[in-house]
C-alpha atoms as a PDB file:
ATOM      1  CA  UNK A   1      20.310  17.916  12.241  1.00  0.00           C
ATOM      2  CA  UNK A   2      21.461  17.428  15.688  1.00  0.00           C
ATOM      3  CA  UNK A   3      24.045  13.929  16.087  1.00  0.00           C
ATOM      4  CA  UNK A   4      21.939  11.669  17.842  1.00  0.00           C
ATOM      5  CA  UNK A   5      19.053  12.239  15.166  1.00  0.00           C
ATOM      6  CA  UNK A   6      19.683   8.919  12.880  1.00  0.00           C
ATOM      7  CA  UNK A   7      20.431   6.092  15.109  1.00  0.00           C
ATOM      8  CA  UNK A   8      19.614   2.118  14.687  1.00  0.00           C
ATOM      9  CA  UNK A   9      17.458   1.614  17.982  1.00  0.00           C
ATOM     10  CA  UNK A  10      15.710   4.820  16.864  1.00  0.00           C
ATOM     11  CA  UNK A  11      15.343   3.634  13.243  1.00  0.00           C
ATOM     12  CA  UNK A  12      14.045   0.094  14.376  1.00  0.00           C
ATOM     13  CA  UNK A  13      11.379   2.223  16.759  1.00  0.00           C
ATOM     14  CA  UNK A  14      10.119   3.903  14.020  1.00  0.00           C
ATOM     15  CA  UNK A  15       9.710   0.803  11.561  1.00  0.00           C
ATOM     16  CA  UNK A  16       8.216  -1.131  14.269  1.00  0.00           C
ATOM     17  CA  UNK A  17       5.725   1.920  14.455  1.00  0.00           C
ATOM     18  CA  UNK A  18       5.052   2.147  11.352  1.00  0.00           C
ATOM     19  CA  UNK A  19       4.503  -1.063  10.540  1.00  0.00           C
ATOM     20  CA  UNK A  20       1.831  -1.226  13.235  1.00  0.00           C
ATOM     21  CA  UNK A  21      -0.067   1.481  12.138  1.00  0.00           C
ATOM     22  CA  UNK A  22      -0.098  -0.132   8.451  1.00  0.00           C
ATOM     23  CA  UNK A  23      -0.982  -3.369  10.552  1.00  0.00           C
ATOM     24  CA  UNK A  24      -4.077  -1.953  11.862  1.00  0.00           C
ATOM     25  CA  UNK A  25      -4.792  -0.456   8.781  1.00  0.00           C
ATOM     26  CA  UNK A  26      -4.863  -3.549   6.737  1.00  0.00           C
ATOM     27  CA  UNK A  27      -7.235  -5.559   9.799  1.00  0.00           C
ATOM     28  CA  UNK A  28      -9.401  -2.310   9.647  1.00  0.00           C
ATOM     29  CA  UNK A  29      -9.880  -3.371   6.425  1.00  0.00           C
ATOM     30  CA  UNK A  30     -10.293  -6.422   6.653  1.00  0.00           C
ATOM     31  CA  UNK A  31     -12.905  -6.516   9.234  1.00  0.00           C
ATOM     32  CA  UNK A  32     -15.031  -4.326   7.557  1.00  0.00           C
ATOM     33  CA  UNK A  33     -14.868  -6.406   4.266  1.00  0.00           C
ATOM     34  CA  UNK A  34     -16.057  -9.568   6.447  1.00  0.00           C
ATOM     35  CA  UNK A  35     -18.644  -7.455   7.874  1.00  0.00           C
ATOM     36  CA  UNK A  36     -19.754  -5.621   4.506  1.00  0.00           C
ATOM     37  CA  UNK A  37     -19.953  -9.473   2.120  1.00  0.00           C
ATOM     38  CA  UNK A  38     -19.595 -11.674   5.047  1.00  0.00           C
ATOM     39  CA  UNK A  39     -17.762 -15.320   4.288  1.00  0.00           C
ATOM     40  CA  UNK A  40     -18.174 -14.319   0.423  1.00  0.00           C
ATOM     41  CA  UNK A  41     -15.863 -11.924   0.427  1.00  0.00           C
ATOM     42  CA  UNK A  42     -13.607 -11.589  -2.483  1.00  0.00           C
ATOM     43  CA  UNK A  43      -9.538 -11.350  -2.073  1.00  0.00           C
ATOM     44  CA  UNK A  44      -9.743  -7.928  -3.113  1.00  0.00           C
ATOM     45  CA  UNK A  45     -12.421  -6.648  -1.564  1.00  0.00           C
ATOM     46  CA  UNK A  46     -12.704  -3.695  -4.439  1.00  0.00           C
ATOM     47  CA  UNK A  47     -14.267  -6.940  -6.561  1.00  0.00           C
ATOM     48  CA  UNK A  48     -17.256  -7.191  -4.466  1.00  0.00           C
ATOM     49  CA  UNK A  49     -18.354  -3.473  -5.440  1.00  0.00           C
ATOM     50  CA  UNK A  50     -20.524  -3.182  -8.895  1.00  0.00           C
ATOM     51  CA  UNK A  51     -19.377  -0.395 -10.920  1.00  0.00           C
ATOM     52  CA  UNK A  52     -22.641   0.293 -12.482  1.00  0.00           C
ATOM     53  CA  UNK A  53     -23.635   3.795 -10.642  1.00  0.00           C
ATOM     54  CA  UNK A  54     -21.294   3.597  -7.715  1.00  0.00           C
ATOM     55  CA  UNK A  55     -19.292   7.083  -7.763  1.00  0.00           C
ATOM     56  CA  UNK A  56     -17.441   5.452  -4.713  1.00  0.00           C
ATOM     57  CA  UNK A  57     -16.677   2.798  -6.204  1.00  0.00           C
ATOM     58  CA  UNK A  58     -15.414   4.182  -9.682  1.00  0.00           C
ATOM     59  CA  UNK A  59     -13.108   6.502  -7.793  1.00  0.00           C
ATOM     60  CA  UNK A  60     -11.481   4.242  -5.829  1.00  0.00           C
ATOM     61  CA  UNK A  61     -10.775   1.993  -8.776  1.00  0.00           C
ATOM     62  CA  UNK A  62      -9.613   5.234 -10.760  1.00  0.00           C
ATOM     63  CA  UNK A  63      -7.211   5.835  -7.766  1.00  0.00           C
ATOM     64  CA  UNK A  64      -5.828   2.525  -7.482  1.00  0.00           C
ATOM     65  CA  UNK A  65      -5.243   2.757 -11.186  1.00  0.00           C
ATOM     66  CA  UNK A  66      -3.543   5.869 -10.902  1.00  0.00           C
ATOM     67  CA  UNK A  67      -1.240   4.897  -7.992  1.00  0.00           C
ATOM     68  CA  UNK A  68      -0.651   1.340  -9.811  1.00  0.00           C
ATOM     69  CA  UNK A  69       1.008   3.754 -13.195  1.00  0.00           C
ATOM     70  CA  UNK A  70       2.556   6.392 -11.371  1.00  0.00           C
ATOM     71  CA  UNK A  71       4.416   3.780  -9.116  1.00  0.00           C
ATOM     72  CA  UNK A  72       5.603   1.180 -11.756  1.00  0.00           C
ATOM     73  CA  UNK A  73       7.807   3.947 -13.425  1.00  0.00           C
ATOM     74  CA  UNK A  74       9.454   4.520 -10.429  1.00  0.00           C
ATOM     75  CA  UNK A  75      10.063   0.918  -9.527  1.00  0.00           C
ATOM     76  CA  UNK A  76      11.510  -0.151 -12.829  1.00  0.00           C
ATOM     77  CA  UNK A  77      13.907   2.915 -12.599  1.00  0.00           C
ATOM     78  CA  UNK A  78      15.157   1.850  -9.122  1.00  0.00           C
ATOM     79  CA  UNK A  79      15.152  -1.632 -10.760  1.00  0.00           C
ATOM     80  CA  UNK A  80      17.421  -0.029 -13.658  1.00  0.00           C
ATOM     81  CA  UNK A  81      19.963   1.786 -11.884  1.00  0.00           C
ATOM     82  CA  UNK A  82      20.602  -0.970  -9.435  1.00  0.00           C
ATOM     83  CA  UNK A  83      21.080  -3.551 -12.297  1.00  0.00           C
ATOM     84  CA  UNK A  84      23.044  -1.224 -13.719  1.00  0.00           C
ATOM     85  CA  UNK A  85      25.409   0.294 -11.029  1.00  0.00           C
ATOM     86  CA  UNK A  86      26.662  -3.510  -9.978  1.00  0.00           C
ATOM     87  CA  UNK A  87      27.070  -4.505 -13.966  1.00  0.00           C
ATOM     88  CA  UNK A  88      29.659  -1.576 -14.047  1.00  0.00           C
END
């Protein structure tokens, strides 16, 4: 990896990037949950959707649910060896 590679200016670029993109993401979202329920829209716009028949709606709640228990492992380890390495 050539020197100049990892540097702060070019890590804050890239955070400010990113966090632009997941900026636009989350008013992309937003927007279309106002324009789907209109002022009645829930917090979590997932809420709104019935369950009963909706494939699209199932598997997005199946994926959520997935991500939430495949995450919190990895979390609670971070948590763990943290905790850990500073008690020592």
């Amino acid at each position: 990896m050539p020197k100049d590679a990892r540097t702060p200016t070019k890590f804050v670029r890239i955070s400010a990037v990113v966090l632009f993109v997941i900026l636009c993401i989350y008013a992309a979202v937003s927007v279309a949950g106002l324009g789907r329920f209109g002022t009645s829209v829930a917090g979590n716009v997932m809420k709104n959707y019935l369950l009963q028949g909706n494939v699209f709606a199932i598997t997005a709640f199946a994926g959520m649910s997935v991500k939430i228990v495949m995450t919190f492992p990895l979390l609670i380890f971070l948590v763990a060896k943290l905790c850990f390495s500073y008690s020592a």
